[in-house]
PDB file of N, CA and C in Angstrom:
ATOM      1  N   UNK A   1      -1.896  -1.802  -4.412  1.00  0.00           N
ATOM      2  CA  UNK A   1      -2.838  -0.745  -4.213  1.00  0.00           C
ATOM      3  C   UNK A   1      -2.150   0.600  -4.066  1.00  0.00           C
ATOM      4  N   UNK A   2      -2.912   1.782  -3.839  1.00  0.00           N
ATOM      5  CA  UNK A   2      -2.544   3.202  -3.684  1.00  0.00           C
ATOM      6  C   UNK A   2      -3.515   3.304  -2.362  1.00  0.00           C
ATOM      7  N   UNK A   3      -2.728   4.869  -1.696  1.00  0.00           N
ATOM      8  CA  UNK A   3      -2.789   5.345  -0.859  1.00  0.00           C
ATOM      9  C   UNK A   3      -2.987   6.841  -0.969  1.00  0.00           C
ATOM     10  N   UNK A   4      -3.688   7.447   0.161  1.00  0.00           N
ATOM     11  CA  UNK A   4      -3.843   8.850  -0.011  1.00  0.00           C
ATOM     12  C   UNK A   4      -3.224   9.439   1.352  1.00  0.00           C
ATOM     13  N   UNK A   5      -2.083  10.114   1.108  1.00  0.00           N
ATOM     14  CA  UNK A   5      -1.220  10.989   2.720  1.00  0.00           C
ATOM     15  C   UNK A   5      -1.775  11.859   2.263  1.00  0.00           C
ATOM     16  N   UNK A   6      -1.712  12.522   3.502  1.00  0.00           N
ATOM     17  CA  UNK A   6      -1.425  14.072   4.060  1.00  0.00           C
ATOM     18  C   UNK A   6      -0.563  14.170   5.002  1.00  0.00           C
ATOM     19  N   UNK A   7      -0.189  15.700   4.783  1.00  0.00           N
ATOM     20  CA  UNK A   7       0.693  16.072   6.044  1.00  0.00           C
ATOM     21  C   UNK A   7      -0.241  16.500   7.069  1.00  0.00           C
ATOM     22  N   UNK A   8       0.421  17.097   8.446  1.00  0.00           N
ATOM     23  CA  UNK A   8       0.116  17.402   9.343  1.00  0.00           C
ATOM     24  C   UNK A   8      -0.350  19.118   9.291  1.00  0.00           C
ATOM     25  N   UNK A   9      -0.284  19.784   8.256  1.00  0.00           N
ATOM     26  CA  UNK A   9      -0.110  20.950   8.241  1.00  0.00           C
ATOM     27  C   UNK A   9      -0.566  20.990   7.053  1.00  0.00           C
ATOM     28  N   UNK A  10      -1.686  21.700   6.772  1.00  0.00           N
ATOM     29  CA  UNK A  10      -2.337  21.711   6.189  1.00  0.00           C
ATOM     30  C   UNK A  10      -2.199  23.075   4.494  1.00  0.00           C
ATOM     31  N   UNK A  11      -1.447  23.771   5.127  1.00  0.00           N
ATOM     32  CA  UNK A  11      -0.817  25.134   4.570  1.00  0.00           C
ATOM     33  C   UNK A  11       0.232  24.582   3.996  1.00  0.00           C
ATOM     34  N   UNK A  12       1.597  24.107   4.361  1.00  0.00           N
ATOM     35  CA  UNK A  12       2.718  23.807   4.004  1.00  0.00           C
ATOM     36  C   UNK A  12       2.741  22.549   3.318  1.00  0.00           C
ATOM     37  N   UNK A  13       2.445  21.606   3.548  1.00  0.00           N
ATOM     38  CA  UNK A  13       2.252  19.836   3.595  1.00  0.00           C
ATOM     39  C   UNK A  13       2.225  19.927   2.037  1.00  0.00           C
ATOM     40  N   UNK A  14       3.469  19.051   1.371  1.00  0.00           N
ATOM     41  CA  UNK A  14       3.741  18.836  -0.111  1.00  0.00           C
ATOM     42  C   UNK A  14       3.118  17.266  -0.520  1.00  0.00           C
ATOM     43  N   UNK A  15       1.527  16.972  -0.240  1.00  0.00           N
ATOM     44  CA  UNK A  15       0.910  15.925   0.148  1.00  0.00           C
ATOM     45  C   UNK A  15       0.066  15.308  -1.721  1.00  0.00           C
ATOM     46  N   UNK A  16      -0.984  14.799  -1.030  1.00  0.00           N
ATOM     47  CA  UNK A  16      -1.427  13.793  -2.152  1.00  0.00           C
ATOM     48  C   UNK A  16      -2.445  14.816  -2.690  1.00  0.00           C
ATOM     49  N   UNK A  17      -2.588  16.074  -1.933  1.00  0.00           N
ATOM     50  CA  UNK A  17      -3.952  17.067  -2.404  1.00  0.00           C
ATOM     51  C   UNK A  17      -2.820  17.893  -3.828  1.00  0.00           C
ATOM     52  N   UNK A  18      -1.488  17.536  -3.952  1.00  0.00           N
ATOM     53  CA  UNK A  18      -0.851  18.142  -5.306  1.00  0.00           C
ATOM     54  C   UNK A  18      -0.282  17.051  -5.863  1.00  0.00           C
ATOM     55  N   UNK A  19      -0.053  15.823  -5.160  1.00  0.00           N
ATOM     56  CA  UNK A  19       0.389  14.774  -6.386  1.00  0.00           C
ATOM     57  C   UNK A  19      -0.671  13.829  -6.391  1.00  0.00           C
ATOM     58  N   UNK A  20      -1.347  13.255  -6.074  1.00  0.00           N
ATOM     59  CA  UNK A  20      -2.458  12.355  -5.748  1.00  0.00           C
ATOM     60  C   UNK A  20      -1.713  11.299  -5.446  1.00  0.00           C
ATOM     61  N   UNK A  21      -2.705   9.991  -5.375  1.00  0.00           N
ATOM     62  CA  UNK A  21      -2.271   9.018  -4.398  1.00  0.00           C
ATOM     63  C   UNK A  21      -0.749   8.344  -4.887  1.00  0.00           C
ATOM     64  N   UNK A  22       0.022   7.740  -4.143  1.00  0.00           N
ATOM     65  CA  UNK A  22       0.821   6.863  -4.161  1.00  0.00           C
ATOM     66  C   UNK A  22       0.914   5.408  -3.853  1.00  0.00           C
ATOM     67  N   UNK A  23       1.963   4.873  -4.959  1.00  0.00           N
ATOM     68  CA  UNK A  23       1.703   3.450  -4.596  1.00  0.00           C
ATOM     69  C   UNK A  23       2.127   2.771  -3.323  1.00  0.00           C
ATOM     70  N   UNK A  24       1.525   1.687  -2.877  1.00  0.00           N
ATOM     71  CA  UNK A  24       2.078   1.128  -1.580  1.00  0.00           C
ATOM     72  C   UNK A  24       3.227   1.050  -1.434  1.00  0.00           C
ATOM     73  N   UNK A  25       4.122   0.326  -2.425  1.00  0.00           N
ATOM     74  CA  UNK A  25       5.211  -0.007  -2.031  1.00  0.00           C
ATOM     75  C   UNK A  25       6.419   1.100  -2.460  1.00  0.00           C
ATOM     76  N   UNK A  26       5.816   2.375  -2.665  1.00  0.00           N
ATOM     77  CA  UNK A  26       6.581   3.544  -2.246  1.00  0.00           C
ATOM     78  C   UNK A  26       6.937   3.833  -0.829  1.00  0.00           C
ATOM     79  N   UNK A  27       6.332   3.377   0.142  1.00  0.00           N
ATOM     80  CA  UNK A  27       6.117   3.618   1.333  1.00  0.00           C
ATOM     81  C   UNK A  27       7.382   3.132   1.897  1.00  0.00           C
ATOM     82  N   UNK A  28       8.260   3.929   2.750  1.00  0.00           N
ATOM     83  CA  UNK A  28       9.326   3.256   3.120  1.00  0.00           C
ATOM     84  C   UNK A  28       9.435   3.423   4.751  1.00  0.00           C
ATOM     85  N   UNK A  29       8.221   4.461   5.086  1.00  0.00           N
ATOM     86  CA  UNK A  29       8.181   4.851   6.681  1.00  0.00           C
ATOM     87  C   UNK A  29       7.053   3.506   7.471  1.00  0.00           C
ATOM     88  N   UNK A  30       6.612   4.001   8.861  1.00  0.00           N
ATOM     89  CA  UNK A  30       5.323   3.062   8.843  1.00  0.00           C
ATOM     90  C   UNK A  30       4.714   3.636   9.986  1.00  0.00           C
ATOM     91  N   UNK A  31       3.367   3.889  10.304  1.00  0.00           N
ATOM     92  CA  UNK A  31       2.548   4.358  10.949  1.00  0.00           C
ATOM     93  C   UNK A  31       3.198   3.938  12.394  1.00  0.00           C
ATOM     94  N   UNK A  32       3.015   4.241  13.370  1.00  0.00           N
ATOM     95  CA  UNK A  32       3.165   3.648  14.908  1.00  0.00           C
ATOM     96  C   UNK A  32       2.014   3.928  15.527  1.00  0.00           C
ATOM     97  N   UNK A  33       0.675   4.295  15.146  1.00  0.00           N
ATOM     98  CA  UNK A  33      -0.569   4.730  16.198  1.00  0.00           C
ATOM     99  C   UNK A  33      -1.400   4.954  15.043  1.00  0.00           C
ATOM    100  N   UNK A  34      -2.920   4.786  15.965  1.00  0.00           N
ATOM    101  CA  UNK A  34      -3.846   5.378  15.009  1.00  0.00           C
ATOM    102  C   UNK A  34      -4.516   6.202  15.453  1.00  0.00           C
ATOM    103  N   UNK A  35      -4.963   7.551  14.636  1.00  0.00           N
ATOM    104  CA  UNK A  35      -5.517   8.295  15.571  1.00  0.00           C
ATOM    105  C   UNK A  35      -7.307   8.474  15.006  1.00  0.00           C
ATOM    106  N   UNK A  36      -7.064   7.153  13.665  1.00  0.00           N
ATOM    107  CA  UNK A  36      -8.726   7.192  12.739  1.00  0.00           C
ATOM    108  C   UNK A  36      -8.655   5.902  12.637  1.00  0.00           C
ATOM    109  N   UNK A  37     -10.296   5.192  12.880  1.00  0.00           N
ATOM    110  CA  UNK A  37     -11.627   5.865  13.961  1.00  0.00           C
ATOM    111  C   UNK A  37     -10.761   6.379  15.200  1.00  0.00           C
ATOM    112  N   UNK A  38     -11.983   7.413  15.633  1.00  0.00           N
ATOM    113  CA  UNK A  38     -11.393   7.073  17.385  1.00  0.00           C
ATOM    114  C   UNK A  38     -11.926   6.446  18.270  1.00  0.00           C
ATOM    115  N   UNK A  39     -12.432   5.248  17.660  1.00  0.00           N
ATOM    116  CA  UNK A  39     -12.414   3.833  18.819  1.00  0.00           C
ATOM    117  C   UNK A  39     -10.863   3.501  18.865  1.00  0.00           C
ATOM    118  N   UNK A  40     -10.551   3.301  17.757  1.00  0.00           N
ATOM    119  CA  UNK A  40      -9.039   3.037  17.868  1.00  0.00           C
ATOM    120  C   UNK A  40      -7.643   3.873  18.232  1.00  0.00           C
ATOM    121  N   UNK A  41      -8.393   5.387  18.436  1.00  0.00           N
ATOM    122  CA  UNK A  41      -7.280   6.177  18.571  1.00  0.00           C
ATOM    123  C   UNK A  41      -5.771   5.434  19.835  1.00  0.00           C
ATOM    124  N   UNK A  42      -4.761   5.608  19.350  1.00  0.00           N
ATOM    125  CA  UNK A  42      -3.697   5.357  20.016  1.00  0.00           C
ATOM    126  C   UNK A  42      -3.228   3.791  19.892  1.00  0.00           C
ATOM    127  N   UNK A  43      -4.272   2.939  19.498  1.00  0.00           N
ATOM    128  CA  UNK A  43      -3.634   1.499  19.325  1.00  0.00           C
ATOM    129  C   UNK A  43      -3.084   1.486  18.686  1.00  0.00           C
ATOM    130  N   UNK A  44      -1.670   0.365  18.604  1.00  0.00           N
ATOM    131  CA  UNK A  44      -0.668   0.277  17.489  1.00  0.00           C
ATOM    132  C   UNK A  44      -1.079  -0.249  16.435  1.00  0.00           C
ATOM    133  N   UNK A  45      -0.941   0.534  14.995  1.00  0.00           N
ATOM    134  CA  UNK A  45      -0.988  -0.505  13.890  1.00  0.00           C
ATOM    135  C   UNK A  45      -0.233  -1.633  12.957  1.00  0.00           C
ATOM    136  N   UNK A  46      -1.342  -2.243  13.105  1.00  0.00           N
ATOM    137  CA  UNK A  46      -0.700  -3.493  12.678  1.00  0.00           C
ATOM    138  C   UNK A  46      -0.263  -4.306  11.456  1.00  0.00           C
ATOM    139  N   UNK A  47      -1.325  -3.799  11.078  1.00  0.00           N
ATOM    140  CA  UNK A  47      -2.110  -4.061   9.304  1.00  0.00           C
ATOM    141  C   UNK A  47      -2.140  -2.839   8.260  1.00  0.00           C
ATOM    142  N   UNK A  48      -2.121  -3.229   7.132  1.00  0.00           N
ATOM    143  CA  UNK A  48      -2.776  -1.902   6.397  1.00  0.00           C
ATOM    144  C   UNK A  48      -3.352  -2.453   5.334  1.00  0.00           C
ATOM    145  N   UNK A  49      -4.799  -2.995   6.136  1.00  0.00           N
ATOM    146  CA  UNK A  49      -5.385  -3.256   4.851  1.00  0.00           C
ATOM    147  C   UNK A  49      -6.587  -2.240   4.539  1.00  0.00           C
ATOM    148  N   UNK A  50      -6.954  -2.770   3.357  1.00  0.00           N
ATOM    149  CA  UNK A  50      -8.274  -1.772   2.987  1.00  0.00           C
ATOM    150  C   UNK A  50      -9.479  -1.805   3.834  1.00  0.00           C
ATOM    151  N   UNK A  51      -9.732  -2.751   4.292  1.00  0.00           N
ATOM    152  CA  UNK A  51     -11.025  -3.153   5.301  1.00  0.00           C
ATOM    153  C   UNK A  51     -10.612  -2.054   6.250  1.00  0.00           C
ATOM    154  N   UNK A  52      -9.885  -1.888   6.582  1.00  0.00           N
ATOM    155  CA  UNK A  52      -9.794  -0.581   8.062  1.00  0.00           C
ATOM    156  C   UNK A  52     -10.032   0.693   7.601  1.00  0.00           C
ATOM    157  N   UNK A  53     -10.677   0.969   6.699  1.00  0.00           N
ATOM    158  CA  UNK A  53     -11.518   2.755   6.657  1.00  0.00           C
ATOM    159  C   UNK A  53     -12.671   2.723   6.552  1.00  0.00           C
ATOM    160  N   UNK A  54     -12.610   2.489   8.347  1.00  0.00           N
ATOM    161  CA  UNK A  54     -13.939   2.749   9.296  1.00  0.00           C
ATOM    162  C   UNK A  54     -14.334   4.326   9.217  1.00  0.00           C
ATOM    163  N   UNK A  55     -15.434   4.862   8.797  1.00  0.00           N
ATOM    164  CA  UNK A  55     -16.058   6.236   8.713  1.00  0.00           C
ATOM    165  C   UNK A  55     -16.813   6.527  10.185  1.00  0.00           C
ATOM    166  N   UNK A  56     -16.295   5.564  11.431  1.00  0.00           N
ATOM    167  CA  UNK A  56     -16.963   5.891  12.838  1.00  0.00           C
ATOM    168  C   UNK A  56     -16.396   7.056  13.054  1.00  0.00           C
TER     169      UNK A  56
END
């Protein structure tokens, strides 16, 4: 599958809004928290599957 980043900074951030998405297994970092939904804000993540883009 593909993925859609952003940076944190919305001005500067060399993100997916100028290259579009990337493939998964480009990914060489890995999340440590979530801060989307925020039912979940701050729990560790675990998974990255598609089922988790909850629009709460």
């Amino acid at each position: 599958g593909h993925v859609w980043v952003e940076g944190d900074n919305k001005r500067a951030s060399y993100d997916s809004r100028h290259f579009g998405c990337i493939a998964r297994g480009l990914i060489t970092g890995r999340a440590l928290y979530v801060i989307w939904p925020p039912k979940r804000f701050g729990t560790k993540l675990t998974s990255f599957n598609d089922d988790d883009d909850d629009d709460d």
